[in-house]
N, C-alpha and C. Protein backbone atom coordinates (compact mmCIF):
# COMPACT_ATOMS: atom_id res chain seq x y z
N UNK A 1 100.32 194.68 102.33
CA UNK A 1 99.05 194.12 101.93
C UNK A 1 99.16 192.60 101.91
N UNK A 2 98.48 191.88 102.34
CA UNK A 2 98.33 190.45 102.74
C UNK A 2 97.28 190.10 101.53
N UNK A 3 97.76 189.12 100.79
CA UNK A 3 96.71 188.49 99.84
C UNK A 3 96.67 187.03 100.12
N UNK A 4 95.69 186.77 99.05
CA UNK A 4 95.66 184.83 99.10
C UNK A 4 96.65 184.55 97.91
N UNK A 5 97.11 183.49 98.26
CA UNK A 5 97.77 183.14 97.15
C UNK A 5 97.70 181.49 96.74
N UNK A 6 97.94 180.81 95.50
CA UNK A 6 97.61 179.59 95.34
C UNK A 6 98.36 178.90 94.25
N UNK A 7 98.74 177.69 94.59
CA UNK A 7 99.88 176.79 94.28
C UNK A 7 99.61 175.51 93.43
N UNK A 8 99.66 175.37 92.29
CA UNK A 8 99.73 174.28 91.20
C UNK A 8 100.83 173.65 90.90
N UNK A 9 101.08 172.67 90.68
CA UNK A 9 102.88 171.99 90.44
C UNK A 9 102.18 169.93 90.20
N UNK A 10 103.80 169.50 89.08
CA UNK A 10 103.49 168.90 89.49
C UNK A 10 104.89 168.44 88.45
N UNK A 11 105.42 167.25 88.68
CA UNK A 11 106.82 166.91 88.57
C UNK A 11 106.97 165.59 88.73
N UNK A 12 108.68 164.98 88.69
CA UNK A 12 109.12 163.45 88.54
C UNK A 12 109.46 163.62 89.78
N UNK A 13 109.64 162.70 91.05
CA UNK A 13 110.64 162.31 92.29
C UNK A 13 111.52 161.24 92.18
N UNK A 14 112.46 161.20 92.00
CA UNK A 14 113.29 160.33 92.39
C UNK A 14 114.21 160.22 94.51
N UNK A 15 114.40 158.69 94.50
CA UNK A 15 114.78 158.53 95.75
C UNK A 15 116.43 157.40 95.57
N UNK A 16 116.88 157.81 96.14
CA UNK A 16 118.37 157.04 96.39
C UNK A 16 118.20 155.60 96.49
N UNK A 17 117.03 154.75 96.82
CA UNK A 17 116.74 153.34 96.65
C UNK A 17 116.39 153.35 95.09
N UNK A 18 116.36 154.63 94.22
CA UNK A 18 115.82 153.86 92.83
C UNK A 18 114.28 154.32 92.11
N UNK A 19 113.73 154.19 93.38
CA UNK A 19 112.29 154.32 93.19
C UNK A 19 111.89 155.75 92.30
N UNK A 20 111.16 155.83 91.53
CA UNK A 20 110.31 156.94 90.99
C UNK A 20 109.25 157.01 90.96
N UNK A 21 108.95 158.21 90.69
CA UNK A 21 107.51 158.84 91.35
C UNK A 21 106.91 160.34 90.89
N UNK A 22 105.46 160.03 89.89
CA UNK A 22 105.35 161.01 89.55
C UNK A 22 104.19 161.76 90.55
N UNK A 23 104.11 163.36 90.83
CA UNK A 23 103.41 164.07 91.89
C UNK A 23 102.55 165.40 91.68
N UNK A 24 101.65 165.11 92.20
CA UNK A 24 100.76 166.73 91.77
C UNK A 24 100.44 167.09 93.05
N UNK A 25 100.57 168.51 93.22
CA UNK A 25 100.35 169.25 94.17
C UNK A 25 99.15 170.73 94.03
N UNK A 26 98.67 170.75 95.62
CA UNK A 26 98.03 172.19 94.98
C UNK A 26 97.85 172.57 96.48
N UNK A 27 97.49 173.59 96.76
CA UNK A 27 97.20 174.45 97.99
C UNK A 27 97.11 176.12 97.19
N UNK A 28 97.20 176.40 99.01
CA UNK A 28 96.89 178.14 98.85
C UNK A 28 97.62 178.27 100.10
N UNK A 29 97.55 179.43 100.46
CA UNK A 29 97.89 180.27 101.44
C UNK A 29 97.78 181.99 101.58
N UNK A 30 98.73 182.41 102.60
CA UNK A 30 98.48 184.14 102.73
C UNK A 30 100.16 184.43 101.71
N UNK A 31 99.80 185.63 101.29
CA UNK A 31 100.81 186.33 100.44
C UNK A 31 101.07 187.61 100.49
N UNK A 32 102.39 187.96 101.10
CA UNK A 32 102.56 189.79 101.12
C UNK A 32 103.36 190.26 99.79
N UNK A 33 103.01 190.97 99.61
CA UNK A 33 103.48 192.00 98.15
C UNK A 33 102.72 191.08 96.73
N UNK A 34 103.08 191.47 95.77
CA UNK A 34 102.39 190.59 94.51
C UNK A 34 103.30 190.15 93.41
N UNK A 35 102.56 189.01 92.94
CA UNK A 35 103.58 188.54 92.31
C UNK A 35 103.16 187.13 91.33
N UNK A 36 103.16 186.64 91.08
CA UNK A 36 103.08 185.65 89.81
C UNK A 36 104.00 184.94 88.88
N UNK A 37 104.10 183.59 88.79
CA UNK A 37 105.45 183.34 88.56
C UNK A 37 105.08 181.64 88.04
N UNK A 38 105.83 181.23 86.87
CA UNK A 38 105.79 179.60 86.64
C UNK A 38 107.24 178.99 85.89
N UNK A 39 107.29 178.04 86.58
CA UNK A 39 108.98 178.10 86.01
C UNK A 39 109.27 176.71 86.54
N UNK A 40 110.38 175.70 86.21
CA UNK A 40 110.91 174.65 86.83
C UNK A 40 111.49 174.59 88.39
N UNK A 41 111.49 173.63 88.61
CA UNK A 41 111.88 174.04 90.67
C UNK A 41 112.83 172.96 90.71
N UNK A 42 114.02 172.61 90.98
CA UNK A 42 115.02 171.89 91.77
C UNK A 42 114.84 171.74 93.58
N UNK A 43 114.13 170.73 93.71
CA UNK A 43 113.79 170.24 95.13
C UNK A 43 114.87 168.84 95.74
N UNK A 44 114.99 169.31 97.23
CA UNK A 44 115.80 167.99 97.47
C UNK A 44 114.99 168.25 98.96
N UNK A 45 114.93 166.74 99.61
CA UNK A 45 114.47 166.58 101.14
C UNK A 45 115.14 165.91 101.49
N UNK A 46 114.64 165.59 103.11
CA UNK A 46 115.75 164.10 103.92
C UNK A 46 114.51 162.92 103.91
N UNK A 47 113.32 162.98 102.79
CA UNK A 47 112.45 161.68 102.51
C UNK A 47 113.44 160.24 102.30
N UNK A 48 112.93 159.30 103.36
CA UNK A 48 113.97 157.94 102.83
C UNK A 48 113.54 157.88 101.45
N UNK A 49 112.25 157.95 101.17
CA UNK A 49 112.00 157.38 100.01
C UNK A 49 110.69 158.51 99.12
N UNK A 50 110.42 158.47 98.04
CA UNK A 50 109.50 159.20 97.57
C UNK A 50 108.23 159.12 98.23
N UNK A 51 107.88 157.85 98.41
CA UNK A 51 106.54 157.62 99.45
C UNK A 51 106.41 158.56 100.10
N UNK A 52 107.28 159.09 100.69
CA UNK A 52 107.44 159.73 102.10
C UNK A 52 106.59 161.46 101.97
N UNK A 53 106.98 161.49 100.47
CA UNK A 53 106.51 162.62 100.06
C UNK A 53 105.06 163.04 99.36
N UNK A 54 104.23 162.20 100.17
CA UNK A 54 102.79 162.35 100.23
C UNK A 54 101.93 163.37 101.09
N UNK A 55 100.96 164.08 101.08
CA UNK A 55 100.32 164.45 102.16
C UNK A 55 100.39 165.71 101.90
N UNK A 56 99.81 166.56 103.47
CA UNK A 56 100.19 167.87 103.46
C UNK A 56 101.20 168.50 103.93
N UNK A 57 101.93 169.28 103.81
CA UNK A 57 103.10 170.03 103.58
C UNK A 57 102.44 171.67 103.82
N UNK A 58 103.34 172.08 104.75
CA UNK A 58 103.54 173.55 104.89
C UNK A 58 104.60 173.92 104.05
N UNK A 59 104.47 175.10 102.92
CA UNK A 59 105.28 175.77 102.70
C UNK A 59 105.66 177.04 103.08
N UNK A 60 107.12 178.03 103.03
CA UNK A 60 107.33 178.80 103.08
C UNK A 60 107.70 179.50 101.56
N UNK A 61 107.82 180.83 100.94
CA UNK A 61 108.91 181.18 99.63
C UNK A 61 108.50 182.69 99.91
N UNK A 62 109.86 182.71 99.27
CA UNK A 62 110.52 183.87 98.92
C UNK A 62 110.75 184.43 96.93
N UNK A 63 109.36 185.50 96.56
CA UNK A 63 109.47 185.07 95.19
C UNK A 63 110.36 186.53 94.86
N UNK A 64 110.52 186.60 93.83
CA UNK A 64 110.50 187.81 93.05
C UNK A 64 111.31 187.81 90.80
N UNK A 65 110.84 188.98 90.25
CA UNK A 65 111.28 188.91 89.04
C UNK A 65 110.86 190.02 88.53
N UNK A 66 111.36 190.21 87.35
CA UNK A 66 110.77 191.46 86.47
C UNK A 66 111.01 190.23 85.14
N UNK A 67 110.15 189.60 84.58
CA UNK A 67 110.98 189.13 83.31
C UNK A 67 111.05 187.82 83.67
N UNK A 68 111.94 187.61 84.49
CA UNK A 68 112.56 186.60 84.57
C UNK A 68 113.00 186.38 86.10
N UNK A 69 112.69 185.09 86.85
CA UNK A 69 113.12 185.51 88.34
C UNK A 69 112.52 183.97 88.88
N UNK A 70 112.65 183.97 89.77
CA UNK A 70 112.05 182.60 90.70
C UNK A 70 111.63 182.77 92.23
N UNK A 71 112.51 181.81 93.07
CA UNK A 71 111.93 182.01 94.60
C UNK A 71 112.97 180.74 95.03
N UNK A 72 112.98 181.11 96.42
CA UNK A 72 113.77 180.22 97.36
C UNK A 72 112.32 179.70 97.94
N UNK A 73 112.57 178.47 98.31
CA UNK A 73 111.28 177.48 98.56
C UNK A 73 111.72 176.52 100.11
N UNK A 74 110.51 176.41 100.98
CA UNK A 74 111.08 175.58 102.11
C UNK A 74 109.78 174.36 102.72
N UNK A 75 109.89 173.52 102.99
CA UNK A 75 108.88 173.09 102.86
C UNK A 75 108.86 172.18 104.41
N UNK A 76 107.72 171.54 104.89
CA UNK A 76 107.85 170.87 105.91
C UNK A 76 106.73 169.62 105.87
N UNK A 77 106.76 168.48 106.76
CA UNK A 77 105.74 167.75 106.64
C UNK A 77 105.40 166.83 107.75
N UNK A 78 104.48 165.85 107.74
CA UNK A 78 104.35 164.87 108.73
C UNK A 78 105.81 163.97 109.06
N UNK A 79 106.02 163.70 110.13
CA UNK A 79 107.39 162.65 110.19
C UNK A 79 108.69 162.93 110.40
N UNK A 80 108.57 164.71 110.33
CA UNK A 80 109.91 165.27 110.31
C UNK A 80 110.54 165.71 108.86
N UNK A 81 109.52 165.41 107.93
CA UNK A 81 110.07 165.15 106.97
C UNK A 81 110.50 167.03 106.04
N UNK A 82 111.31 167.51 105.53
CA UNK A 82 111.71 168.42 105.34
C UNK A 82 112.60 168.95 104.30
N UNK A 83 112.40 170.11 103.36
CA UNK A 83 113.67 170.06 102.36
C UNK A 83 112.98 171.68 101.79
N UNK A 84 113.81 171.75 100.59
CA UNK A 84 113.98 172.90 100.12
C UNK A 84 114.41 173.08 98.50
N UNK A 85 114.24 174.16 98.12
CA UNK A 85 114.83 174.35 96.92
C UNK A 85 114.75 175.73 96.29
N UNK A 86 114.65 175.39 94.79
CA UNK A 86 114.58 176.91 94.05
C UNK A 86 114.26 176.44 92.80
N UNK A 87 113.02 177.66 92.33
CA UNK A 87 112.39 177.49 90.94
C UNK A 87 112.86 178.67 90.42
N UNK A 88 112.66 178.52 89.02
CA UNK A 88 113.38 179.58 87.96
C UNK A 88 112.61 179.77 86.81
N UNK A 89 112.22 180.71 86.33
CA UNK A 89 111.03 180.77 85.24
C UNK A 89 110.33 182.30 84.76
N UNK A 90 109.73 182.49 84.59
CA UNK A 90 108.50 183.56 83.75
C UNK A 90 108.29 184.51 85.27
N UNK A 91 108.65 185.53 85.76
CA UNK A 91 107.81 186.26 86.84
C UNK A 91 108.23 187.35 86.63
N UNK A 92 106.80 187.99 87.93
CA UNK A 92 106.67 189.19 88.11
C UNK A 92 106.24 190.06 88.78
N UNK A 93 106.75 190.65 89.79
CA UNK A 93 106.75 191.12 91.06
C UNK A 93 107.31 190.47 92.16
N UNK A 94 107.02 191.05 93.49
CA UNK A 94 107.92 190.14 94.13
C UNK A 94 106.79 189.97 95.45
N UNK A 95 107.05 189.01 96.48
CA UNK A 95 106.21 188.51 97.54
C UNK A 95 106.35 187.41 98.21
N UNK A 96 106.18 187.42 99.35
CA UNK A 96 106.38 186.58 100.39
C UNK A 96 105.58 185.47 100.74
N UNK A 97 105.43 184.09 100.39
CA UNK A 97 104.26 183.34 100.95
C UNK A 97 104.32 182.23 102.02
N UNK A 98 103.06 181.95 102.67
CA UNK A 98 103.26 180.67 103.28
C UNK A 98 101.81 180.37 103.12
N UNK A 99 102.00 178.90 103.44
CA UNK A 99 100.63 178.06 102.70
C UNK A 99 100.76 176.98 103.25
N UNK A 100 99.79 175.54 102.83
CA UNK A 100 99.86 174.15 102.71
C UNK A 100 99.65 173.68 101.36
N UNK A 101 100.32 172.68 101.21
CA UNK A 101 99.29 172.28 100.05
C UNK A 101 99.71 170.47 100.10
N UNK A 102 98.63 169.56 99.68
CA UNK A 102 98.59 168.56 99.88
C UNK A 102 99.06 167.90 98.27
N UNK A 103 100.12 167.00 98.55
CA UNK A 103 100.85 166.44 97.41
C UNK A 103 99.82 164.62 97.67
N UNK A 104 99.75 164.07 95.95
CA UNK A 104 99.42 163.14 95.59
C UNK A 104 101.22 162.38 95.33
N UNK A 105 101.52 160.93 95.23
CA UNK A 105 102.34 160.64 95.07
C UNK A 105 101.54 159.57 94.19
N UNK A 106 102.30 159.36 92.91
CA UNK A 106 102.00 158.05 92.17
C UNK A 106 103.23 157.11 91.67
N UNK A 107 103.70 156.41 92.42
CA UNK A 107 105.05 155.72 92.73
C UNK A 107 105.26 154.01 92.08
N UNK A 108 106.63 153.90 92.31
CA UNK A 108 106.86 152.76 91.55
C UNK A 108 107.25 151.25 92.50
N UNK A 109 107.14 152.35 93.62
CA UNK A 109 107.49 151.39 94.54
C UNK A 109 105.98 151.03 95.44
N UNK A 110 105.12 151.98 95.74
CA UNK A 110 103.97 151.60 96.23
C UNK A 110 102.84 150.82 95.13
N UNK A 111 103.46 151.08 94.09
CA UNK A 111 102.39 150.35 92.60
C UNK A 111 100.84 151.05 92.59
N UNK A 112 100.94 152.20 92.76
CA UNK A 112 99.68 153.17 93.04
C UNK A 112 99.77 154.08 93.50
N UNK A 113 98.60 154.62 93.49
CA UNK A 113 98.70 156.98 93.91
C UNK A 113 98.67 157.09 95.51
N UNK A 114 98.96 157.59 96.44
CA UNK A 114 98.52 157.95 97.08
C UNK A 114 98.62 158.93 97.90
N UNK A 115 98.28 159.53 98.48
CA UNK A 115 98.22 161.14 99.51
C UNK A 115 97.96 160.98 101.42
């Protein structure tokens, strides 16, 4: 069974020049099996810099939990830009998604928000 599924987040970035950067994200996409889930995520990319991590983004994940559980996460973007991770938290059931969702960046190095 193929559902919709839809994506809220929003977190600190840090970049190897220093820079920080706080980010909100949201999208949707298609979703097989079911599932529901909110929890912290450990993300890393090959962004030179947080800037980089503006815009829209394709994701891929892999969720599942009874209780307790997370997802392997993959992500892609304009520029080549690319990375991955894993969240850990509150879930339940398990399911497959892919989506977009368009990230805001509000940075220390651009001195303002932008997407």
């Amino acid at each position: 069974m193929i559902n919709v599924s839809g994506s809220l987040g929003f977190g600190v970035a840090v970049d190897l020049h220093g820079n920080v950067a706080f980010y909100g994200v949201a999208g949707g996409g298609a979703q097989a099996g079911a599932e529901v889930d909110a929890g912290a995520s450990v993300q890393l990319s090959n962004a030179p810099t947080v800037d980089q991590l503006s815009n829209v983004f394709v994701n891929q994940s892999a969720h599942g939990g009874s209780g307790f559980g997370g997802s392997t996460d993959f992500f892609e973007g304009s520029g080549g830009i690319v990375g991955g991770g894993v969240t850990f938290g509150a879930a339940a059931g398990g399911s497959a998604t892919i989506g977009a969702t368009d990230t805001v960046i509000c940075s220390s190095s651009a001195r303002g928000c932008h997407n």
